[in-house]
PDB file of N, CA and C in Angstrom:
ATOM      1  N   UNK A   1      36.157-154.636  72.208  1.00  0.00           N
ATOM      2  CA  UNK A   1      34.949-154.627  72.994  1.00  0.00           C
ATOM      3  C   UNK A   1      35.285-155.253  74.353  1.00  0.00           C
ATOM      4  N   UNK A   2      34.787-154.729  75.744  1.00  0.00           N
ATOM      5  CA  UNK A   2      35.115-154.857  76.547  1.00  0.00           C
ATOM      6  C   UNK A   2      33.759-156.204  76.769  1.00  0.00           C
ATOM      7  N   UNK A   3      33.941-156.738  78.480  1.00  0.00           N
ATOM      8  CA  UNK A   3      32.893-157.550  78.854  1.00  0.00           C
ATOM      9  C   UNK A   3      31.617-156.901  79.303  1.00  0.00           C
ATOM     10  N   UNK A   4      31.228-155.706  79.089  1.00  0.00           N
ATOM     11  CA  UNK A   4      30.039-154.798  79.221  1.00  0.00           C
ATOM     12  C   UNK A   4      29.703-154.409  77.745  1.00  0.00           C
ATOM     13  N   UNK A   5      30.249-154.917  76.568  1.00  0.00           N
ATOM     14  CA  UNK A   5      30.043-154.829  75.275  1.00  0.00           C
ATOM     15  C   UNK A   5      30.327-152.865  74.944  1.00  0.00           C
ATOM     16  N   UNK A   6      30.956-152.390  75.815  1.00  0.00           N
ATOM     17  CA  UNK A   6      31.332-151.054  75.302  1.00  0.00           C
ATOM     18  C   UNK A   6      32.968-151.824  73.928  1.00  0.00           C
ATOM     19  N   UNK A   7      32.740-150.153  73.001  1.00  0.00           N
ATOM     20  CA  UNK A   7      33.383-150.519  72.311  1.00  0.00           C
ATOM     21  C   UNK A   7      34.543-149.397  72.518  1.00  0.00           C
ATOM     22  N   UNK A   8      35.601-149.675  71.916  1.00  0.00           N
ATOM     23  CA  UNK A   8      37.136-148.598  71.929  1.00  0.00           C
ATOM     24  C   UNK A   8      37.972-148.976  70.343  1.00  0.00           C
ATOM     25  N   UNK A   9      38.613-148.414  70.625  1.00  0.00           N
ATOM     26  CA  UNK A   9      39.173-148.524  68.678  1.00  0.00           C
ATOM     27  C   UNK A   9      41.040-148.362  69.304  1.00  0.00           C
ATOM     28  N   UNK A  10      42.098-148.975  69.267  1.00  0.00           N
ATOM     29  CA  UNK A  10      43.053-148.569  69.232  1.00  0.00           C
ATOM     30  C   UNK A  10      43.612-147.370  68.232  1.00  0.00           C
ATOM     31  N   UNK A  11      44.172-146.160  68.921  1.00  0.00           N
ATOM     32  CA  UNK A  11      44.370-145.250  68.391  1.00  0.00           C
ATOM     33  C   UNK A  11      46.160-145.423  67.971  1.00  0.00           C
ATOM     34  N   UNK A  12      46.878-146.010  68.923  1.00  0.00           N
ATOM     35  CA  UNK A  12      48.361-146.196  68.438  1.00  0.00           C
ATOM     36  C   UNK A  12      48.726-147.289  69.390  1.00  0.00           C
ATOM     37  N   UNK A  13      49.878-148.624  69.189  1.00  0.00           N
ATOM     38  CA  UNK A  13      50.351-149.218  69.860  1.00  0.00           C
ATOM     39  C   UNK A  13      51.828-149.266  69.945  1.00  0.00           C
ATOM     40  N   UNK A  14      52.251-149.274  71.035  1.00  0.00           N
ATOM     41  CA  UNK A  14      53.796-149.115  71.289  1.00  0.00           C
ATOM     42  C   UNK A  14      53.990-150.665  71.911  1.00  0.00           C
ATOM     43  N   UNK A  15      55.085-150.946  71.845  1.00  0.00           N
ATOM     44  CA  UNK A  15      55.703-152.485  72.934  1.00  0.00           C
ATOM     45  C   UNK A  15      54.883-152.939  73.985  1.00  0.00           C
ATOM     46  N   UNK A  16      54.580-152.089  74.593  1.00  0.00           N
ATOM     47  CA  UNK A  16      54.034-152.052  76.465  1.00  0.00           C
ATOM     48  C   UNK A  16      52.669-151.402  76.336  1.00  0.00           C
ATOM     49  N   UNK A  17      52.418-150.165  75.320  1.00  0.00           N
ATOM     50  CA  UNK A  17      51.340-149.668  75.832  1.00  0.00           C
ATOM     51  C   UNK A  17      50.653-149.626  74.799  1.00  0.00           C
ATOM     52  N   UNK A  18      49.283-149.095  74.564  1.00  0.00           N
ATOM     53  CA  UNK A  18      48.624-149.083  73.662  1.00  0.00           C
ATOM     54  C   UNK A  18      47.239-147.773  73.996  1.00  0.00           C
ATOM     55  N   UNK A  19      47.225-146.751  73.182  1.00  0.00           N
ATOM     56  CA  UNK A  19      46.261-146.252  73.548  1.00  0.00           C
ATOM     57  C   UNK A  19      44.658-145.923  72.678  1.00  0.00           C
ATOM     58  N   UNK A  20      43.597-145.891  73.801  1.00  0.00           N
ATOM     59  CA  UNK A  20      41.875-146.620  73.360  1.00  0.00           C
ATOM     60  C   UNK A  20      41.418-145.669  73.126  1.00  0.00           C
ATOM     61  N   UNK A  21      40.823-144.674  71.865  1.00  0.00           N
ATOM     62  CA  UNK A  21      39.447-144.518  72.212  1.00  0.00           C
ATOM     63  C   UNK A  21      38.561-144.214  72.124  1.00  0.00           C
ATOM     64  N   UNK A  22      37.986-144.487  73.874  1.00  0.00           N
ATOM     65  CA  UNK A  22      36.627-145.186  74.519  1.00  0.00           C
ATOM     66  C   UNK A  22      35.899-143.840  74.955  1.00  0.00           C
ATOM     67  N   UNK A  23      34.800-144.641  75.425  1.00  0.00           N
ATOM     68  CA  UNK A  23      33.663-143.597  76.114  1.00  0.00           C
ATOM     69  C   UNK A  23      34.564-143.947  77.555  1.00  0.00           C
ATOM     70  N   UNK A  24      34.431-142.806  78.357  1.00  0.00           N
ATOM     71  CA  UNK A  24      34.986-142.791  79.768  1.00  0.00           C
ATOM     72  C   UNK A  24      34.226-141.276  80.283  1.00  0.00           C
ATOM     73  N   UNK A  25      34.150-142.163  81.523  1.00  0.00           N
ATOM     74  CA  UNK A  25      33.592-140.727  82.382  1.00  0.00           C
ATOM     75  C   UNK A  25      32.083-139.911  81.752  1.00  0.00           C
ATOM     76  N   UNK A  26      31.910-140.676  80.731  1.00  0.00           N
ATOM     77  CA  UNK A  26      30.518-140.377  79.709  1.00  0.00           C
ATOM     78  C   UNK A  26      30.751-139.508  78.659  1.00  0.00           C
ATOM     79  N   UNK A  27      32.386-139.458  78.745  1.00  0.00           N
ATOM     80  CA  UNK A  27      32.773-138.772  77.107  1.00  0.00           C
ATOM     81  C   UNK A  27      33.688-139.395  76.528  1.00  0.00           C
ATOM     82  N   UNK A  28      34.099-139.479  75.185  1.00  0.00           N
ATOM     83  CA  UNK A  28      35.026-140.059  74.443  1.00  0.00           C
ATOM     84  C   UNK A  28      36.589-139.213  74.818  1.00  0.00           C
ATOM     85  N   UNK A  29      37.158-140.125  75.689  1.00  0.00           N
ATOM     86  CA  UNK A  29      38.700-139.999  75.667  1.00  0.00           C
ATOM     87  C   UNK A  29      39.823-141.041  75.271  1.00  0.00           C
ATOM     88  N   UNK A  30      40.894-140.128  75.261  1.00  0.00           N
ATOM     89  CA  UNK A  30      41.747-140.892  74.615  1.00  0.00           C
ATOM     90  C   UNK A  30      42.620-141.881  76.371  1.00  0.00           C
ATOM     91  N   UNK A  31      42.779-142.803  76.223  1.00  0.00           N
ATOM     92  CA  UNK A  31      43.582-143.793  77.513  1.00  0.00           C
ATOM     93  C   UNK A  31      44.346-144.724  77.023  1.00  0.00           C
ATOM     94  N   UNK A  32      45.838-144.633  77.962  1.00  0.00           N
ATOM     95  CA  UNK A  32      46.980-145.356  77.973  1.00  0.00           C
ATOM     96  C   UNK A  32      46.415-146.462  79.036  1.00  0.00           C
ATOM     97  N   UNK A  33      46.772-147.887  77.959  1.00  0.00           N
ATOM     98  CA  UNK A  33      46.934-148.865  78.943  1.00  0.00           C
ATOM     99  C   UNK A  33      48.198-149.762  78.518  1.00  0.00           C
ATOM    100  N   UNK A  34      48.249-150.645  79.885  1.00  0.00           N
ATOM    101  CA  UNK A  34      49.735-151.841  79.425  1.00  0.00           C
ATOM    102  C   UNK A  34      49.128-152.273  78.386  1.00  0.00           C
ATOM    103  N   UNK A  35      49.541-153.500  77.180  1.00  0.00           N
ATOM    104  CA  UNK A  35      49.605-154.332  75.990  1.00  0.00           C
ATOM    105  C   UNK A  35      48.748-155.554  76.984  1.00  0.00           C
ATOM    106  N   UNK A  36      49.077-155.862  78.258  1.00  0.00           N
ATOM    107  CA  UNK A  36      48.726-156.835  78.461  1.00  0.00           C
ATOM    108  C   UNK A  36      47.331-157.275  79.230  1.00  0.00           C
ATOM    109  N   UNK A  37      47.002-155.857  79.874  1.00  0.00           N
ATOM    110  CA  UNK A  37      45.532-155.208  80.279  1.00  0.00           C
ATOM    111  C   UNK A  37      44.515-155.206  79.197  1.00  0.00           C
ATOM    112  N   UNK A  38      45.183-154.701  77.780  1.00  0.00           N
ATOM    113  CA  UNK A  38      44.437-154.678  76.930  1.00  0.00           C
ATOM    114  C   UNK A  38      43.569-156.260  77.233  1.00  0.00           C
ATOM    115  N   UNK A  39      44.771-156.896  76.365  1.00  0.00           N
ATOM    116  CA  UNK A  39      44.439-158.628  76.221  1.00  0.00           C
ATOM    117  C   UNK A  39      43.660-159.160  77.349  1.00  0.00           C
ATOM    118  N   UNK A  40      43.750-158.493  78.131  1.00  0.00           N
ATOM    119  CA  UNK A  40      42.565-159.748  79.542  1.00  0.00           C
ATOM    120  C   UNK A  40      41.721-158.674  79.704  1.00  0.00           C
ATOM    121  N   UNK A  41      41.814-157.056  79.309  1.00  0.00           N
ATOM    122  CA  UNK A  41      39.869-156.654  79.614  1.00  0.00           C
ATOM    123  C   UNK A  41      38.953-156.422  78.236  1.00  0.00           C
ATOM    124  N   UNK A  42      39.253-156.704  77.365  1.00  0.00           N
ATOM    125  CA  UNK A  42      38.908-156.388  75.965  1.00  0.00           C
ATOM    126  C   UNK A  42      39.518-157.640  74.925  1.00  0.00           C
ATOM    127  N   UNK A  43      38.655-157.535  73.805  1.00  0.00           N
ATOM    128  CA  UNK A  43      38.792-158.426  73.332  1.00  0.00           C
ATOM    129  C   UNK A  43      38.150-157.924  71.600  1.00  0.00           C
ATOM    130  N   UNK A  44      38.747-158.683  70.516  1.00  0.00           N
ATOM    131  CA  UNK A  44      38.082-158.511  69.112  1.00  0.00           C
ATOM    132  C   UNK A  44      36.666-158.184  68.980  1.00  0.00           C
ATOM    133  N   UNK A  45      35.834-157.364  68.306  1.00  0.00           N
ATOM    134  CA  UNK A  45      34.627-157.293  68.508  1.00  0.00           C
ATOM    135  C   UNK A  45      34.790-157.908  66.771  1.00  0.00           C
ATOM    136  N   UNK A  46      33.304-158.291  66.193  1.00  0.00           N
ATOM    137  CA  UNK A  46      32.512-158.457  64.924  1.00  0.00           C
ATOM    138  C   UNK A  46      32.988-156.975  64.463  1.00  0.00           C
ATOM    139  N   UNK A  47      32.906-156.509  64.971  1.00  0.00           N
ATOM    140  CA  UNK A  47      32.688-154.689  64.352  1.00  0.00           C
ATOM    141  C   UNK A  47      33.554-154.714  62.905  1.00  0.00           C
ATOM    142  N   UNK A  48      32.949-154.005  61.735  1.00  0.00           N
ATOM    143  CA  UNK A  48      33.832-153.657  60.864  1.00  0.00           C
ATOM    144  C   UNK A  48      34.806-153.045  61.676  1.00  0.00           C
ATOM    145  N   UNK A  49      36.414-152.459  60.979  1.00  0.00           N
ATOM    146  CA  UNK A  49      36.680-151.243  61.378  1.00  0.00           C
ATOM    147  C   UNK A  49      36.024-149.983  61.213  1.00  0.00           C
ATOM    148  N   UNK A  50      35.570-149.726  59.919  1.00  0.00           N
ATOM    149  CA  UNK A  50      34.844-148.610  59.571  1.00  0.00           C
ATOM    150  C   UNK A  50      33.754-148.369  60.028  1.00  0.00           C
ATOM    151  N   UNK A  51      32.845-149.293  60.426  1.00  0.00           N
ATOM    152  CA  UNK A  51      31.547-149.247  61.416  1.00  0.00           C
ATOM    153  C   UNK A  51      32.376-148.626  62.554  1.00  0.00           C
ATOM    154  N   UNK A  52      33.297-149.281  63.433  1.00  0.00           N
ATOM    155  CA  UNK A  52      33.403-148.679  64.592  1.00  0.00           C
ATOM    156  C   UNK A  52      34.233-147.197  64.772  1.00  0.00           C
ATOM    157  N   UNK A  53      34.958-147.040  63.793  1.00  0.00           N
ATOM    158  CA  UNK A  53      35.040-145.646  63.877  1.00  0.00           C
ATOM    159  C   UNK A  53      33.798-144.922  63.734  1.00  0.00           C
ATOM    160  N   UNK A  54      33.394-145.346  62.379  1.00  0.00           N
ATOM    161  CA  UNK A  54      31.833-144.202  62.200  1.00  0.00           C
ATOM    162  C   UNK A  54      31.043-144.088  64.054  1.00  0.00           C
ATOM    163  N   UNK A  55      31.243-145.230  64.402  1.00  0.00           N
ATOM    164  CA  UNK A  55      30.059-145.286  65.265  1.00  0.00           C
ATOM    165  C   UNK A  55      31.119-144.396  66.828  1.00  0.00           C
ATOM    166  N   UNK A  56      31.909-144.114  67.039  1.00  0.00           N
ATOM    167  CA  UNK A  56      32.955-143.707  67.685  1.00  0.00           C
ATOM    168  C   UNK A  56      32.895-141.972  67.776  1.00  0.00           C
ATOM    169  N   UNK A  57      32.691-141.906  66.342  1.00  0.00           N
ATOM    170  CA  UNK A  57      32.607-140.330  65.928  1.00  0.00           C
ATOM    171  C   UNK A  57      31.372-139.588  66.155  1.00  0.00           C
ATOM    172  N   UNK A  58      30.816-140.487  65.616  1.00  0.00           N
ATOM    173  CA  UNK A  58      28.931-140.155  66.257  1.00  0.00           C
ATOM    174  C   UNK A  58      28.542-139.719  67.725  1.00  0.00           C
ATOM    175  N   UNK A  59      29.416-141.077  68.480  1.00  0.00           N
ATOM    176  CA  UNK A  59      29.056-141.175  69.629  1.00  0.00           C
ATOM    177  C   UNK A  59      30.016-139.439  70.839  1.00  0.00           C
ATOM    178  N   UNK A  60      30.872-139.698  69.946  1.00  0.00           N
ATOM    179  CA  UNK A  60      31.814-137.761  70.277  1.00  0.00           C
ATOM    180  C   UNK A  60      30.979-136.999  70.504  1.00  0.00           C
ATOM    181  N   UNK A  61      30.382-137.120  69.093  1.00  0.00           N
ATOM    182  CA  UNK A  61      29.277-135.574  68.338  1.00  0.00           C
ATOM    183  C   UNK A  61      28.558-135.645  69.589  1.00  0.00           C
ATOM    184  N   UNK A  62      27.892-136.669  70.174  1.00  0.00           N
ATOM    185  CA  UNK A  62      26.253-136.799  71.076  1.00  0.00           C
ATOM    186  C   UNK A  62      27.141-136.812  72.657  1.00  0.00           C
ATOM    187  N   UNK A  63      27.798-137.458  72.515  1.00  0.00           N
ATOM    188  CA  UNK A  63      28.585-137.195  74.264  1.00  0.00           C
ATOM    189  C   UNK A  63      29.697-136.113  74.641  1.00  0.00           C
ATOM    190  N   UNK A  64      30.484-135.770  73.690  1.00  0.00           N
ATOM    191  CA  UNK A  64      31.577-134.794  73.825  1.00  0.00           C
ATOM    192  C   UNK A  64      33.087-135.545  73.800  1.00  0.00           C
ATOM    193  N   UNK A  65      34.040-134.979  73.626  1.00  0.00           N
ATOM    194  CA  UNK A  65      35.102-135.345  72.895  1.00  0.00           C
ATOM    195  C   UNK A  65      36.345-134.796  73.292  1.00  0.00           C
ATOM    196  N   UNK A  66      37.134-134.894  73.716  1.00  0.00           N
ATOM    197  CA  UNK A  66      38.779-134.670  74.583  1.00  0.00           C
ATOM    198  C   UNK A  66      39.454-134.510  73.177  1.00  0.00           C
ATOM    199  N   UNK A  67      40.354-133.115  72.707  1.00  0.00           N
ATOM    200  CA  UNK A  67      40.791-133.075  71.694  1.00  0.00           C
ATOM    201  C   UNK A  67      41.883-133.998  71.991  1.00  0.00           C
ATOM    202  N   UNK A  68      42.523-134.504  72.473  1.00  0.00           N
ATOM    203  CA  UNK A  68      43.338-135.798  72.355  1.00  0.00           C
ATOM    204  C   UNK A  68      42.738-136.795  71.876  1.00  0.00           C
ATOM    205  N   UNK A  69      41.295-137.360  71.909  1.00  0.00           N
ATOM    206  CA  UNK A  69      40.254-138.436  71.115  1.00  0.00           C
ATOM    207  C   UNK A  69      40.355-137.700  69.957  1.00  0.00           C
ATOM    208  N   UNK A  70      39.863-136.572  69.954  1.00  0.00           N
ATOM    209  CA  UNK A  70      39.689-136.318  67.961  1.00  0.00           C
ATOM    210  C   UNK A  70      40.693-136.206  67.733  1.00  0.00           C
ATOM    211  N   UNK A  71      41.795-135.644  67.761  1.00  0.00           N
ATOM    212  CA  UNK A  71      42.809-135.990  67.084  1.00  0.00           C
ATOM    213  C   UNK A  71      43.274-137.399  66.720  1.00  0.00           C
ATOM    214  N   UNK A  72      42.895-138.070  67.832  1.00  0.00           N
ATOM    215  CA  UNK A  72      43.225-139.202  67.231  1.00  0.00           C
ATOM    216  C   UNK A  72      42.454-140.241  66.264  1.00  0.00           C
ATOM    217  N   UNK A  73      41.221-139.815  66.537  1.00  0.00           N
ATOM    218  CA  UNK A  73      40.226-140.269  65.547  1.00  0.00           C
ATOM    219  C   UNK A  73      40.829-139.756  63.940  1.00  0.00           C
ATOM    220  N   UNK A  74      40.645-138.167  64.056  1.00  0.00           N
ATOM    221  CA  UNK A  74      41.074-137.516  62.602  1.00  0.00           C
ATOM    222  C   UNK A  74      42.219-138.638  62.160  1.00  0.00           C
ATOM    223  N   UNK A  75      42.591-138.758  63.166  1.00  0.00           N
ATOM    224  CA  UNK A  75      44.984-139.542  62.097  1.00  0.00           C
ATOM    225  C   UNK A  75      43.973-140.763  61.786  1.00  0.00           C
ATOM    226  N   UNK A  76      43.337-141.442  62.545  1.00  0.00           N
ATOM    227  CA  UNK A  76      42.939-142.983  61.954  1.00  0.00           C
ATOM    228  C   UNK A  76      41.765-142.628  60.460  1.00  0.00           C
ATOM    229  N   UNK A  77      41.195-141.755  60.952  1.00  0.00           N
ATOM    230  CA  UNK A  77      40.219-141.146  59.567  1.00  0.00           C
ATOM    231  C   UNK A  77      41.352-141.091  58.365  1.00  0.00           C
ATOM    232  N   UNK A  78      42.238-140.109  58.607  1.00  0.00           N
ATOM    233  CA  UNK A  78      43.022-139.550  57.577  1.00  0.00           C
ATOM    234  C   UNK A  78      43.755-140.731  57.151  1.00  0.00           C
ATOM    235  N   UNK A  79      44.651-141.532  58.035  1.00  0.00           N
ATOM    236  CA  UNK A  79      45.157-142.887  57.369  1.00  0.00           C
ATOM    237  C   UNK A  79      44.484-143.776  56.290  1.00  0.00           C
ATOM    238  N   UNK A  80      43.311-143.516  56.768  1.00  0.00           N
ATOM    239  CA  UNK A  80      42.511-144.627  56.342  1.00  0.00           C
ATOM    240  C   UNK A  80      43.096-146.186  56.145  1.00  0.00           C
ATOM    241  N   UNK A  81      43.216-146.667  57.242  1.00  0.00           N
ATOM    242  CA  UNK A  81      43.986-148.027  57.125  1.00  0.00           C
ATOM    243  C   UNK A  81      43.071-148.234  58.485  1.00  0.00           C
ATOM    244  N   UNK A  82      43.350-149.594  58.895  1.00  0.00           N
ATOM    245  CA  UNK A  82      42.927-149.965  60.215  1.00  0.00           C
ATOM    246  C   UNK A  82      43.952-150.144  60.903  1.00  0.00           C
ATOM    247  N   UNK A  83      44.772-149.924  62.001  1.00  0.00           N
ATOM    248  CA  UNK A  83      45.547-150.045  62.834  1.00  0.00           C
ATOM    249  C   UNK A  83      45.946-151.377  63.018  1.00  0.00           C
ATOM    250  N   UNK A  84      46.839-152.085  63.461  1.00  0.00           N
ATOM    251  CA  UNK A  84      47.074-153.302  64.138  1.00  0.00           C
ATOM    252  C   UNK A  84      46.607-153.656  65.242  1.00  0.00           C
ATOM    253  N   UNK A  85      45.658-154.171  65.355  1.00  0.00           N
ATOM    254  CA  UNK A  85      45.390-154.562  66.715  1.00  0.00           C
ATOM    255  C   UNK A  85      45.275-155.821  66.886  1.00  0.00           C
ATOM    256  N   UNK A  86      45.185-156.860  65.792  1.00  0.00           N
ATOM    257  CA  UNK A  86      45.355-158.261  66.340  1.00  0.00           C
ATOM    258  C   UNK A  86      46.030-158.586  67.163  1.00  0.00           C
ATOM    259  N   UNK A  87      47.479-157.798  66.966  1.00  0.00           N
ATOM    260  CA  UNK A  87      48.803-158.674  67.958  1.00  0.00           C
ATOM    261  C   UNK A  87      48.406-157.876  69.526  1.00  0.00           C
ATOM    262  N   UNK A  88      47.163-157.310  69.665  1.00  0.00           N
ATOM    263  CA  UNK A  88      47.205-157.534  71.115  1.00  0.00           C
ATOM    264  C   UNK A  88      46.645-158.639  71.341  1.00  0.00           C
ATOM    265  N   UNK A  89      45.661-159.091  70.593  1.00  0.00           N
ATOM    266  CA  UNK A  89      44.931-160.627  71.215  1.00  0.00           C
ATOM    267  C   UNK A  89      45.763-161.577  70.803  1.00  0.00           C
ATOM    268  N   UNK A  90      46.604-161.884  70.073  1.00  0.00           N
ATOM    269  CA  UNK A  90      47.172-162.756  69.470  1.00  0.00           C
ATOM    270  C   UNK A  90      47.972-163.638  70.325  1.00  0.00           C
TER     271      UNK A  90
END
């Protein structure tokens, strides 16, 4: 969750980068940022994981969706695991 309380879901993290996602531009896309951008514009939300996907997917359906976001939604659906994302705040 960012400091405007929008929410993003890490979709994959690499060393340096990590990619979000977020609502952008008023649709759900997928965005590359540094590891360390993450950590100073966003931060842990309360959110279940599973709340915030559900609520992620919803928000697709009603705003529209960059098949680079659903796909990446589907792999985190299909995993069914929650990603690592502590060790960006950590």
């Amino acid at each position: 969750m960012d400091r405007h309380r929008h929410i993003a879901i890490v979709a994959k993290k690499g060393r340096t980068c990590a990619y979000l996602v977020q609502v952008k531009s008023g649709m759900l896309k997928l965005t590359k940022h540094a590891t360390r951008d993450i950590a100073a514009d966003w931060r842990e939300a309360d959110y279940q994981y599973e709340r915030a996907l559900d609520k992620l997917i919803e928000m697709g359906k009603r705003k529209g969706i960059t098949d680079k976001a659903q796909a990446a939604l589907d792999r985190l659906l299909r995993n069914g695991k929650e990603p690592i994302q502590r060790m960006l705040f950590g």
